[in-house]
Structure formats: C-alpha cells, structure tokens
C-alpha atoms as a PDB file:
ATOM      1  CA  UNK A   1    -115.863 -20.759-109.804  1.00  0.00           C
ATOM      2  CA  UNK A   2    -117.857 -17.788-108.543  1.00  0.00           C
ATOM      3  CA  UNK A   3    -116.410 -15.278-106.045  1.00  0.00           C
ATOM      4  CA  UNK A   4    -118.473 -12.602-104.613  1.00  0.00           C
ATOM      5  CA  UNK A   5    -117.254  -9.185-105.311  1.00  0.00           C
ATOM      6  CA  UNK A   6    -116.628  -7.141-101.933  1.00  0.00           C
ATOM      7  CA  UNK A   7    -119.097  -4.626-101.265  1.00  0.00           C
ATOM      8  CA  UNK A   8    -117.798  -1.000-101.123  1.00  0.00           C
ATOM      9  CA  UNK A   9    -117.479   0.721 -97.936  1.00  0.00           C
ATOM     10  CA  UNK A  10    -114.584   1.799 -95.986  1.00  0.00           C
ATOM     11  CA  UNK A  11    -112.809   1.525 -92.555  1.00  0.00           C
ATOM     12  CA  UNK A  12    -112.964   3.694 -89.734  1.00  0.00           C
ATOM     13  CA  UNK A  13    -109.595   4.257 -87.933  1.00  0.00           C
ATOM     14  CA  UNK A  14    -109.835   6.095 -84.709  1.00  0.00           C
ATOM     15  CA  UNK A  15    -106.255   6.448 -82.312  1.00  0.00           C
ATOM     16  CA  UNK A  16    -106.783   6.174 -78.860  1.00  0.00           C
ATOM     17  CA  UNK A  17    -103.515   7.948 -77.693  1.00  0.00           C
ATOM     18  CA  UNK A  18    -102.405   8.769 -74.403  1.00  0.00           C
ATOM     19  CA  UNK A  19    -103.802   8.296 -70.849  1.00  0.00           C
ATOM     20  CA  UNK A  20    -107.811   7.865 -70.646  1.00  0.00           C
ATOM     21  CA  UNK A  21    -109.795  11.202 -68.690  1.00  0.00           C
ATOM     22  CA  UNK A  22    -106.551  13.357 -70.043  1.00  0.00           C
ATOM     23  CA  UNK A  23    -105.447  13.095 -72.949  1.00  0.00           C
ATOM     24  CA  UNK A  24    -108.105  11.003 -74.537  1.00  0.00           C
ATOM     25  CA  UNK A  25    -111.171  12.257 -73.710  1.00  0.00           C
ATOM     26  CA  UNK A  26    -114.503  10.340 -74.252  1.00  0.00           C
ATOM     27  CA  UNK A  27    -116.545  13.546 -74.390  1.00  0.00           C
ATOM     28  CA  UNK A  28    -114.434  13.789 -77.596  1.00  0.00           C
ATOM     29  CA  UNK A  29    -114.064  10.287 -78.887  1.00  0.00           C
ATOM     30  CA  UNK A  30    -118.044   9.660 -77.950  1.00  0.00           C
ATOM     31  CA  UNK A  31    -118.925  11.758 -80.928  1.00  0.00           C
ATOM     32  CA  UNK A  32    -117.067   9.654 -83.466  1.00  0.00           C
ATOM     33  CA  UNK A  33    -117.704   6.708 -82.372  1.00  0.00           C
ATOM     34  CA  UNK A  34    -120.979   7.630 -82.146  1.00  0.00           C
ATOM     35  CA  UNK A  35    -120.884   8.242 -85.879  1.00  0.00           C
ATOM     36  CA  UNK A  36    -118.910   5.121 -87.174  1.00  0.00           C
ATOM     37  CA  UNK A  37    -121.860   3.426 -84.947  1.00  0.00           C
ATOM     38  CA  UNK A  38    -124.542   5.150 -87.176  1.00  0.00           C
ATOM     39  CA  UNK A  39    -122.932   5.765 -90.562  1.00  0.00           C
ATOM     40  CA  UNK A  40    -123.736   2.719 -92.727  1.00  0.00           C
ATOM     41  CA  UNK A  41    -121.056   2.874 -95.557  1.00  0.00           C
ATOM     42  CA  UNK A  42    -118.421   2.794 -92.366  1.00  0.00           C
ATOM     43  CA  UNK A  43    -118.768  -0.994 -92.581  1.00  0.00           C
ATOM     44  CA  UNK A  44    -115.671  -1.747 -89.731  1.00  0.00           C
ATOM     45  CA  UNK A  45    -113.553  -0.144 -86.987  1.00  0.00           C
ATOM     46  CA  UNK A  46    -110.144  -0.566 -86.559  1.00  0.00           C
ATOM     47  CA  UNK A  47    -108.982   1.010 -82.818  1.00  0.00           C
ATOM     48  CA  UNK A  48    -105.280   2.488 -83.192  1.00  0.00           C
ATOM     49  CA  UNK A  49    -104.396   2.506 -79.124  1.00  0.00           C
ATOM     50  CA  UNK A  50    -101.403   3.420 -77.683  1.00  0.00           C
ATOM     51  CA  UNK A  51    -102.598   4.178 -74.051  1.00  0.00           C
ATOM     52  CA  UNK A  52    -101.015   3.038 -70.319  1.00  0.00           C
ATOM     53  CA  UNK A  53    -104.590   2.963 -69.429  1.00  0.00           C
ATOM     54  CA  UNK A  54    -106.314   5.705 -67.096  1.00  0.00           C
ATOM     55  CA  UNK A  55    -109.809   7.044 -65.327  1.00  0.00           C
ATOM     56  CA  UNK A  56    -111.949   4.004 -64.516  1.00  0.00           C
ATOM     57  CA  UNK A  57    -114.848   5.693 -66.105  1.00  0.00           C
ATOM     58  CA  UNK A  58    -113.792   7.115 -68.640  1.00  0.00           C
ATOM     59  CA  UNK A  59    -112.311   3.506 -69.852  1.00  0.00           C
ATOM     60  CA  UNK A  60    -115.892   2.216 -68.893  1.00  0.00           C
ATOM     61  CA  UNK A  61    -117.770   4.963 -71.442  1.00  0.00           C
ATOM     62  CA  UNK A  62    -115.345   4.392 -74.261  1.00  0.00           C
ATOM     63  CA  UNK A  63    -115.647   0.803 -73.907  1.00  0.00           C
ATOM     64  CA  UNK A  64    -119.418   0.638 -73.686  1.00  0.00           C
ATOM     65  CA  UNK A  65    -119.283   2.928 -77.096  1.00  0.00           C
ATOM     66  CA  UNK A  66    -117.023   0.512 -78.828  1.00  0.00           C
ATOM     67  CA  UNK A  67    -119.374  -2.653 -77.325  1.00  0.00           C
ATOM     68  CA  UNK A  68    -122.599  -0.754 -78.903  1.00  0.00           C
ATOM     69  CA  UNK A  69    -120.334  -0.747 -82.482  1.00  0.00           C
ATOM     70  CA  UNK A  70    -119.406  -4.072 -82.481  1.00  0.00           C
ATOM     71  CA  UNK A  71    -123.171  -5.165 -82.120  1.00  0.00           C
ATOM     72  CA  UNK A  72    -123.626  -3.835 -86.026  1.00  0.00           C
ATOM     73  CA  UNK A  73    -120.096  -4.067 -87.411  1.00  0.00           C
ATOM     74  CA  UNK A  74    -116.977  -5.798 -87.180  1.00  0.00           C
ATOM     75  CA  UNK A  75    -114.110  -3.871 -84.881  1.00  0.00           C
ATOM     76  CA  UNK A  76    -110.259  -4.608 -84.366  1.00  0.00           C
ATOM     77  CA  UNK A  77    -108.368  -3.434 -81.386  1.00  0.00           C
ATOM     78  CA  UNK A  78    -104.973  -2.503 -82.652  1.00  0.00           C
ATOM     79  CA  UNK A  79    -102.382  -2.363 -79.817  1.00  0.00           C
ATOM     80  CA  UNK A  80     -99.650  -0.127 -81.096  1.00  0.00           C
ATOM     81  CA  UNK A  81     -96.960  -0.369 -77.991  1.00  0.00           C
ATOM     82  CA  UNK A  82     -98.844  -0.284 -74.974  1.00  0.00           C
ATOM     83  CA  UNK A  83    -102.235  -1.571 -74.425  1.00  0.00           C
ATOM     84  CA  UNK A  84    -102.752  -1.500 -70.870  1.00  0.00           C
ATOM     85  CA  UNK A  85    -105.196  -1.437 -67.150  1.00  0.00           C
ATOM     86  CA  UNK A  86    -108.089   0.591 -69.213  1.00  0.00           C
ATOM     87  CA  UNK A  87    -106.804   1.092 -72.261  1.00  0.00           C
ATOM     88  CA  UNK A  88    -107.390  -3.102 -72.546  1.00  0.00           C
ATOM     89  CA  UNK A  89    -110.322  -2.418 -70.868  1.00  0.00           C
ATOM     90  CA  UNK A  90    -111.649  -0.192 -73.918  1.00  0.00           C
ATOM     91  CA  UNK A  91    -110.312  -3.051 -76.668  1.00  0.00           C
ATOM     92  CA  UNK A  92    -111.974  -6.022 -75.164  1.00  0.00           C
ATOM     93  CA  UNK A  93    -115.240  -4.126 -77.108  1.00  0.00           C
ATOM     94  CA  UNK A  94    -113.914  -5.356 -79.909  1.00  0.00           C
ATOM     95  CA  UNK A  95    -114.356  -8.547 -81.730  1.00  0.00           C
ATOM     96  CA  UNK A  96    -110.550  -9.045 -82.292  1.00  0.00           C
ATOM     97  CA  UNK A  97    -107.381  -8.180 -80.449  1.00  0.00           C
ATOM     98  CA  UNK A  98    -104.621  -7.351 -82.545  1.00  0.00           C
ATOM     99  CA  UNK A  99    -100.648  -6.200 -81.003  1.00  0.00           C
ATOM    100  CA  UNK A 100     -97.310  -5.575 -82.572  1.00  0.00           C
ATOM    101  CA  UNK A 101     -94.535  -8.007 -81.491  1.00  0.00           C
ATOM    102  CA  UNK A 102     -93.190  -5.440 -78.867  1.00  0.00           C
ATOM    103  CA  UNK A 103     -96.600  -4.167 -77.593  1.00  0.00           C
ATOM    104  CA  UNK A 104     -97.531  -4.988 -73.973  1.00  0.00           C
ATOM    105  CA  UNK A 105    -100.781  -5.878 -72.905  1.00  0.00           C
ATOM    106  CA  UNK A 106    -103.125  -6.640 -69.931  1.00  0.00           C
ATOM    107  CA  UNK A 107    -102.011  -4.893 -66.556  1.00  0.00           C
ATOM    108  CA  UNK A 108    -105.813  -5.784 -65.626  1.00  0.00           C
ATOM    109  CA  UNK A 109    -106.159  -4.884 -62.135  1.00  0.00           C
ATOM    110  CA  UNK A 110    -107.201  -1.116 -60.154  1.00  0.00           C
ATOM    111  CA  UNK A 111    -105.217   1.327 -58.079  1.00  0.00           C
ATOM    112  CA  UNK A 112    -106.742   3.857 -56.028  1.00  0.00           C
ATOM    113  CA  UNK A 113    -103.829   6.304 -54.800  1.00  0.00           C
ATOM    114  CA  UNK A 114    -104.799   9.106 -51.552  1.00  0.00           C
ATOM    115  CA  UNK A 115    -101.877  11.409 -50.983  1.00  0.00           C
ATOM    116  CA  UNK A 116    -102.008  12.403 -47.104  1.00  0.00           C
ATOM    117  CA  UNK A 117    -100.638  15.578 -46.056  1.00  0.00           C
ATOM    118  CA  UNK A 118    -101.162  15.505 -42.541  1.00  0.00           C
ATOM    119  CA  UNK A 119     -97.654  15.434 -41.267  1.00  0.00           C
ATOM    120  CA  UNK A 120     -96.763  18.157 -43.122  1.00  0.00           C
ATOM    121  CA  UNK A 121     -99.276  20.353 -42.824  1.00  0.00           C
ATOM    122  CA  UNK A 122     -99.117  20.074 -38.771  1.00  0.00           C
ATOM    123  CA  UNK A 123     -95.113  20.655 -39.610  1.00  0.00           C
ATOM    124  CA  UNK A 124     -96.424  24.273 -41.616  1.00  0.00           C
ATOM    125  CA  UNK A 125     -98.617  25.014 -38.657  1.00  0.00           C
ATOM    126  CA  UNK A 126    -101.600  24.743 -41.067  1.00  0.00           C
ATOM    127  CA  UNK A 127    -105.374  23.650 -40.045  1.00  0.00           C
ATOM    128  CA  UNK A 128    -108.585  22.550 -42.270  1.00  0.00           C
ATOM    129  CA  UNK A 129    -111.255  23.494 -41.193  1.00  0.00           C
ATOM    130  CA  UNK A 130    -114.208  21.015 -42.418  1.00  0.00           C
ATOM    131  CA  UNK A 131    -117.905  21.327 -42.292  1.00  0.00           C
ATOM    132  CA  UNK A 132    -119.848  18.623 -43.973  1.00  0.00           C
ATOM    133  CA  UNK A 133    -123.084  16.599 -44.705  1.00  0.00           C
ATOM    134  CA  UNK A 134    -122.636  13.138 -44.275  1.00  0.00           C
ATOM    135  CA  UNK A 135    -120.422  11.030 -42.214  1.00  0.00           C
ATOM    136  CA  UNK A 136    -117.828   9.786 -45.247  1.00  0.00           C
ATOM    137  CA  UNK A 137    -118.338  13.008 -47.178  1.00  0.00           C
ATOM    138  CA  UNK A 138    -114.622  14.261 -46.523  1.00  0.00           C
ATOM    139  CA  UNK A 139    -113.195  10.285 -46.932  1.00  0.00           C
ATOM    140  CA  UNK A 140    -110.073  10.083 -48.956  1.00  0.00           C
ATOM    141  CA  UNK A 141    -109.106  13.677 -47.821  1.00  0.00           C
ATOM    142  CA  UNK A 142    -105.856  14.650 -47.675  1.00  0.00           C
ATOM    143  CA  UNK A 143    -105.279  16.482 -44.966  1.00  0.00           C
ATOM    144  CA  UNK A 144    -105.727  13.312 -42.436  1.00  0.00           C
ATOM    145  CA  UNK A 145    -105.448   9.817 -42.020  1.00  0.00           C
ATOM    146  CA  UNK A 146    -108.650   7.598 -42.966  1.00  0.00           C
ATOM    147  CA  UNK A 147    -109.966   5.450 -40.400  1.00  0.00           C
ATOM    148  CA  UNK A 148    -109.972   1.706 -40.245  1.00  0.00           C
ATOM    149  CA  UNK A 149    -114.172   1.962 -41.586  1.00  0.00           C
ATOM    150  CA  UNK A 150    -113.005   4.503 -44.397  1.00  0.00           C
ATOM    151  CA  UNK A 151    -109.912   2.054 -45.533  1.00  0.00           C
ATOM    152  CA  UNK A 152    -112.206  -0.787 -45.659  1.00  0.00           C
ATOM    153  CA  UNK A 153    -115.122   1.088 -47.421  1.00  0.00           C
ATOM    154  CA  UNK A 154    -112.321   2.368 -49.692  1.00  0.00           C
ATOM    155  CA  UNK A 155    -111.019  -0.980 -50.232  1.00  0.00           C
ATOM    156  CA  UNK A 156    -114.775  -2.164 -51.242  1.00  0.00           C
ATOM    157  CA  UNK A 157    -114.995   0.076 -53.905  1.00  0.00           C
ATOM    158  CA  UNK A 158    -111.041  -0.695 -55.007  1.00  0.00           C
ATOM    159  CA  UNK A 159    -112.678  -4.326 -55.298  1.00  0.00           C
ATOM    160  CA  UNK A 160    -115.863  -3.423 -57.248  1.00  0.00           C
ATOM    161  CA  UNK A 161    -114.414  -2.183 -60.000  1.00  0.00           C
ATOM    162  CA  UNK A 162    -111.617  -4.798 -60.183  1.00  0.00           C
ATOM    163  CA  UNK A 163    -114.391  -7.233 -60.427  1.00  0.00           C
ATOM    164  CA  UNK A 164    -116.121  -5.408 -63.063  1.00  0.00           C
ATOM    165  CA  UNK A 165    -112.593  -5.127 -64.815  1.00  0.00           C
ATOM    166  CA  UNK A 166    -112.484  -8.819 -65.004  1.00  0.00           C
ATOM    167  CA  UNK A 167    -116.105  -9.591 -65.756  1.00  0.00           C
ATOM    168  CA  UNK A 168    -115.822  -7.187 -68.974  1.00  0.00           C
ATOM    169  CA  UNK A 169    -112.319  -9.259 -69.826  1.00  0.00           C
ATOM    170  CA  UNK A 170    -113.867 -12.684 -69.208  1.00  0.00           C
ATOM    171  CA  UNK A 171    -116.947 -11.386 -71.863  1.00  0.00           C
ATOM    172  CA  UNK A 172    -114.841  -9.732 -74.446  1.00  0.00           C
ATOM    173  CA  UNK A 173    -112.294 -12.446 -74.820  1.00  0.00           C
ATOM    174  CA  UNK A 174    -114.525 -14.993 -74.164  1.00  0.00           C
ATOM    175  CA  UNK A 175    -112.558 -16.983 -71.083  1.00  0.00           C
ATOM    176  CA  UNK A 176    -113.919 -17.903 -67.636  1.00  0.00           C
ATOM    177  CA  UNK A 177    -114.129 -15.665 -65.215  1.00  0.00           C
ATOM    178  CA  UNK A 178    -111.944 -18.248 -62.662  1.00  0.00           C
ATOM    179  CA  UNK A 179    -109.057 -17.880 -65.252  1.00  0.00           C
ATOM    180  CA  UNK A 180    -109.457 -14.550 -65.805  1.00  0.00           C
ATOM    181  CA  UNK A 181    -108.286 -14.094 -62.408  1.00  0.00           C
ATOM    182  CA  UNK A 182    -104.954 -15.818 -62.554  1.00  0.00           C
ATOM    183  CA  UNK A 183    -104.113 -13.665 -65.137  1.00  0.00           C
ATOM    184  CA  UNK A 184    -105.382 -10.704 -63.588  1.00  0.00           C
ATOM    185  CA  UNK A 185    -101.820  -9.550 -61.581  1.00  0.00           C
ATOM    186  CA  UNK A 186    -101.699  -6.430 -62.988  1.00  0.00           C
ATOM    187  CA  UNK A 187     -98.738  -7.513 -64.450  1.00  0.00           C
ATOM    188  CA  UNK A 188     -98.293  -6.584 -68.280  1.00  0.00           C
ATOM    189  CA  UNK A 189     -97.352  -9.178 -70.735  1.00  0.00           C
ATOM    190  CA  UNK A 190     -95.226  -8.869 -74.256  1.00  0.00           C
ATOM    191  CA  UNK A 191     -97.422  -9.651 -77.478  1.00  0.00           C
ATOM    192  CA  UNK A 192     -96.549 -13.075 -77.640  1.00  0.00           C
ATOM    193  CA  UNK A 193     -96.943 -14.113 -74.613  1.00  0.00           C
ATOM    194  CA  UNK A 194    -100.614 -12.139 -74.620  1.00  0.00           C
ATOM    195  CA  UNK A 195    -101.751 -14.307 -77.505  1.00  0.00           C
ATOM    196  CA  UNK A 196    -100.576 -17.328 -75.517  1.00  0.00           C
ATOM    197  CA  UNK A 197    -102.272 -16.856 -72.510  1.00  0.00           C
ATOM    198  CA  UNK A 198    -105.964 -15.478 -74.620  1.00  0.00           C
ATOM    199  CA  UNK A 199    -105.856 -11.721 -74.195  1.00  0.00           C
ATOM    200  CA  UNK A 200    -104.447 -11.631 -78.024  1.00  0.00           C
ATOM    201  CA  UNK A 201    -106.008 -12.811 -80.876  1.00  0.00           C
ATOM    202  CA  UNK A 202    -103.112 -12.142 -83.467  1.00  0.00           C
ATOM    203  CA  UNK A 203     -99.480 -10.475 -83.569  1.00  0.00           C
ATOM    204  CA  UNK A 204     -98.807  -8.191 -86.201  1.00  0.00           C
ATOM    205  CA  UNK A 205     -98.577  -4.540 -87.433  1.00  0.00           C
ATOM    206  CA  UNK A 206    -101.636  -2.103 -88.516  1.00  0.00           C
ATOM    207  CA  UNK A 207    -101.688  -3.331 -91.822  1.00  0.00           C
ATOM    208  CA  UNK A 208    -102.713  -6.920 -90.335  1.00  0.00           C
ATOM    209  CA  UNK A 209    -104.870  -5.083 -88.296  1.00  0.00           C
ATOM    210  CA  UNK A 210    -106.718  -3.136 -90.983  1.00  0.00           C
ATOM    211  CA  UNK A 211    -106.486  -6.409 -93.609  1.00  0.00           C
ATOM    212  CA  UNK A 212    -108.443  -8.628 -90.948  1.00  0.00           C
ATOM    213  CA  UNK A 213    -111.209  -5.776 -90.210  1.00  0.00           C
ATOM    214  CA  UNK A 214    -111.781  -5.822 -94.031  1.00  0.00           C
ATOM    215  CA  UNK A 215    -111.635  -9.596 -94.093  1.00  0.00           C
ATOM    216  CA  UNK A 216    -114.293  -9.615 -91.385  1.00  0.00           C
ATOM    217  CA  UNK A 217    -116.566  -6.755 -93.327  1.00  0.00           C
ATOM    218  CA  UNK A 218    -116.235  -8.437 -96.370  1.00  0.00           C
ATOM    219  CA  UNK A 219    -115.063  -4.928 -98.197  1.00  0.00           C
ATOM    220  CA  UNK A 220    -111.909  -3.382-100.091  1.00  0.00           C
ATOM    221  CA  UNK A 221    -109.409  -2.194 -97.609  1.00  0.00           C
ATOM    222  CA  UNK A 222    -109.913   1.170 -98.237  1.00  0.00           C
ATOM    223  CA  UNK A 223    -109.144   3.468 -94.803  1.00  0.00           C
ATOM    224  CA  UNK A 224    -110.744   6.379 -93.559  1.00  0.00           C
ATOM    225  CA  UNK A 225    -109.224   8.100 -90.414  1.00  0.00           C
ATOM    226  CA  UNK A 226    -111.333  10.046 -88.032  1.00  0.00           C
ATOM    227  CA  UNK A 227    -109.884  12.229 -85.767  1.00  0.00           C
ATOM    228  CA  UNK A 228    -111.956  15.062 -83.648  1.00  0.00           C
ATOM    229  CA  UNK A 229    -112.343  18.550 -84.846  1.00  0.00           C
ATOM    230  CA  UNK A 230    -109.870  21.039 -83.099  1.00  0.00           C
ATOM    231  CA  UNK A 231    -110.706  24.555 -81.901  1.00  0.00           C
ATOM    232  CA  UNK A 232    -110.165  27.150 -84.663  1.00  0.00           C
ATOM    233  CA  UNK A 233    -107.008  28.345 -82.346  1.00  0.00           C
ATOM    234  CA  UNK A 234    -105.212  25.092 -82.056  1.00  0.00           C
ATOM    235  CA  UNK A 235    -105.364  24.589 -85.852  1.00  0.00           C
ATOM    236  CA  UNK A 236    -104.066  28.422 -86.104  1.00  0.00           C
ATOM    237  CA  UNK A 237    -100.787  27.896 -83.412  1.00  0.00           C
ATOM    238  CA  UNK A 238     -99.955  24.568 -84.697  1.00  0.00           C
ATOM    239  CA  UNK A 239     -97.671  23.041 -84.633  1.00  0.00           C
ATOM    240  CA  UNK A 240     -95.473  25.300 -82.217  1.00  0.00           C
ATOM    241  CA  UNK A 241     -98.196  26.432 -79.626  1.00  0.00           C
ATOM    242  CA  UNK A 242     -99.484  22.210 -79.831  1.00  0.00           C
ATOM    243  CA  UNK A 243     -96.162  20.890 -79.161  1.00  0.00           C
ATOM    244  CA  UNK A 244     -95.833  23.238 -76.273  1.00  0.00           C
ATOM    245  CA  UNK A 245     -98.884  22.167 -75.108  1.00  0.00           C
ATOM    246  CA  UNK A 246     -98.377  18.703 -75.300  1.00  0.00           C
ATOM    247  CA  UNK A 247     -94.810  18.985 -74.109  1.00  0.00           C
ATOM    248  CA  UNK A 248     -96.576  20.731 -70.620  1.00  0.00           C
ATOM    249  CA  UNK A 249     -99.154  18.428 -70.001  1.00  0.00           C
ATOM    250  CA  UNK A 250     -97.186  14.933 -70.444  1.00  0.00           C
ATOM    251  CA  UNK A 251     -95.164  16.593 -67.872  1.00  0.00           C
ATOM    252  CA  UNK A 252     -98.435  17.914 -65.502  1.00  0.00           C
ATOM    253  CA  UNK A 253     -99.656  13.866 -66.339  1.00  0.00           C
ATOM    254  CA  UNK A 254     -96.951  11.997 -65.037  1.00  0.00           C
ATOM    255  CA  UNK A 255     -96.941  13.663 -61.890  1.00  0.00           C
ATOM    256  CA  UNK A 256    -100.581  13.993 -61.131  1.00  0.00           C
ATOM    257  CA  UNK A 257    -102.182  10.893 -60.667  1.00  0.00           C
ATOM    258  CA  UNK A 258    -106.173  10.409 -60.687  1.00  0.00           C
ATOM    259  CA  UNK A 259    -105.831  10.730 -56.941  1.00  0.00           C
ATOM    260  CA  UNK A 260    -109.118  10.020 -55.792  1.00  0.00           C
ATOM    261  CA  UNK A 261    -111.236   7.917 -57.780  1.00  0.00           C
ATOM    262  CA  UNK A 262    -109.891   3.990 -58.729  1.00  0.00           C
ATOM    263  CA  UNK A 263    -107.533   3.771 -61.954  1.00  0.00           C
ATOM    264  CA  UNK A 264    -107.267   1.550 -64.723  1.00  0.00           C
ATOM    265  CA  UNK A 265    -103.412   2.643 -65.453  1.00  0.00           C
ATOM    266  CA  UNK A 266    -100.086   1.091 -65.935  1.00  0.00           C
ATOM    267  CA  UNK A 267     -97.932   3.291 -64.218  1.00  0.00           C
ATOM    268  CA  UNK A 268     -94.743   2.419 -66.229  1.00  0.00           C
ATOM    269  CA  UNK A 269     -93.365   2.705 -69.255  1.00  0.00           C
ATOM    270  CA  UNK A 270     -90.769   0.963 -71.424  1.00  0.00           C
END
C-alpha cells in the first residue's frame, strides 16, 4: 500500500496572552498574522491563548485576521487556561477548538461599565464645565448621571454587539443561532463540559493541539513560533526592567476597566 509522503512546511504558533486592547495588542499581532496569512511554506496556525477576554474591537480585528487565515490554511485555537468573552471571540476564527482539561471557556456575553462621580465630586465642591457639539456627545460621562434616553441608547449598543458576539459564535462553531443563546450566560464553562455543550472540539494539551493542525495540513509537525519584534530597549533591560513592567501594568489592568466602550472580558479569575 501507498502512503503519501507529507509535504514540508511548518506551523505557525502565535500566544495570545493577556487581556485584548492591553496587553495583546492587534496593532502588534496584525503584522504576524498578516504574514502566516501570506507566507506559503507556513502551511497551519496553531493559536496559543491564555486571555480573560477584553476590548470589543480589538477581539473583532484579531478575529477577522484569524477568519481571513483560515480561508487558505488550516488553524487550531489552543485554549491554555482561560479562553474567555473575546478571547473565544478571537478562536471561533479557527477551524478547530482545542482546551486543556482545566481551561475555561465561553463567558460569551458584553459588559459596558460607566463609573459616575457625581456624588463625590459635589462632596469636593468640584464643577465640569461642558461645552459640546451634539446632544449625546458627553453620554457615558462621569461626572453625572445619564438620562433615561442615554441608558436606553447605551443599552442598544450593549445589545448590538452581544448580538454580533453570538452571530460570530453560531458561524465559527457551526450551531444555530437560537442555541447559541442558551448558552450565551456569560457564564464560563470547564473543558469538558465546553466540548459537551459545542464550543469545544477536543480536550487536550498543545501537543494535541499542534498534532491535529499538522494532521489537518497534511505536513511534519515541525513548529515555528512567532512572536513580535521588541524595541531595541526592552530586549536591552530584560528581563529585570520587563518584569517590572509587567508586574506594574497587571496591577494598572485589574483596576482599570475599558470604562467606556462594551467589553468582551471575564472579569474573574481562578
């Protein structure tokens, strides 16, 4: 009997680390994705994420990059530990859904957070002065209340986006739109239980991961990670000045929420 011998290539593994608009940037990931896209010896994409989700569009961008990838080559989400609100978002681009036994997935839903400050700043004796263009131009300020109009438009757009959460969900994993929507809580859901209810195709490590997206391209698993290009001075204060960095901005992160446009985000963590 005959088998085929794999054609050479390799894999592309790109990690998708840390909250979406912050940490993980698409005006950094863009590029190499862009390149895995275009790059015809990259003949599959395996997606490392570890992410509790994030900025609505960023999540969109990334996941419309992915989508354009998966058009000419086979892609695997892998979801390391958490894989959640737009961080799923960004892995229903690809073709297969893989998660580690304690991973949690789905969280599909949107929250929009406005901190008002008008009790205290009347309590400080402090007054904004606002000139604008537009009737709604200052809505979702924080220095007053919004008015019944501006909570509904608000709640409108809340909406929008949660319905263009679950459209991409019901396309990438291939479920109706009607079920979708029982699922879609914003609850997370172990690994297991993910695979059970369709948002997972298979439970496993990285290796299972990388050994399906070479099953899928036909190839030799042979890996090639991509990560972006840091600034000379980064590479030069590493790896004191980076963890510092780091260390500062998980802590700026988990207190500043995307406060004014919707979120794709789990807001907790195991």
């Amino acid at each position: 009997m005959f088998f085929p011998r794999p054609r050479a290539g390799r894999i592309a593994l790109i990690e998708v680390h840390g909250t979406i608009g912050g940490s993980v940037r698409p005006t950094v990931l863009e590029p190499l994705l862009e390149a895995v896209r275009r790059a015809r010896w990259l003949r599959a994409l395996v997606l490392d994420i570890n992410s509790p989700g994030g900025s609505a569009g960023a999540s969109d961008a990334l996941y419309r990059k992915v989508k354009a990838i998966a058009q000419r080559k086979p892609v695997v989400a892998y979801i390391r530990e958490t894989g959640a609100s737009g961080a799923y978002y960004i892995a229903c681009g690809a073709h297969r859904i893989v998660a580690s036994p304690a991973a949690v997935v789905g969280s599909i839903g949107v929250l929009s957070l406005h901190p008002i400050l008008e009790a205290l700043l009347q309590r400080w004796g402090i007054q904004m002065g606002v000139y604008k263009g537009g009737k709604h131009k200052d809505m979702g300020a924080f220095w007053r209340s919004p008015t019944e109009e501006e909570q509904a438009k608000l709640q409108g757009l809340v909406d929008d986006f949660y319905n263009l959460f679950v459209s991409v969900v019901a396309e990438g994993r291939r479920m109706e739109e009607a079920r979708v929507r029982e699922i879609a809580t914003g609850e997370v859901f172990l690994a297991q239980k993910g695979k059970e209810i369709g948002l997972v195709d298979e439970v496993g490590d990285q290796e299972k991961a990388l050994d399906l997206a070479a099953e899928m391209a036909g190839i030799r698993r042979r890996v090639l990670t991509l990560r972006p290009r840091r600034p000379f001075l980064a590479r030069l204060f590493q790896p004191a000045g980076e963890a510092l960095a780091n260390g500062l901005w998980e802590a700026v992160e988990a207190r500043l929420w995307q406060s004014v446009l919707p979120t794709f985000r789990w807001p907790w963590r195991l």
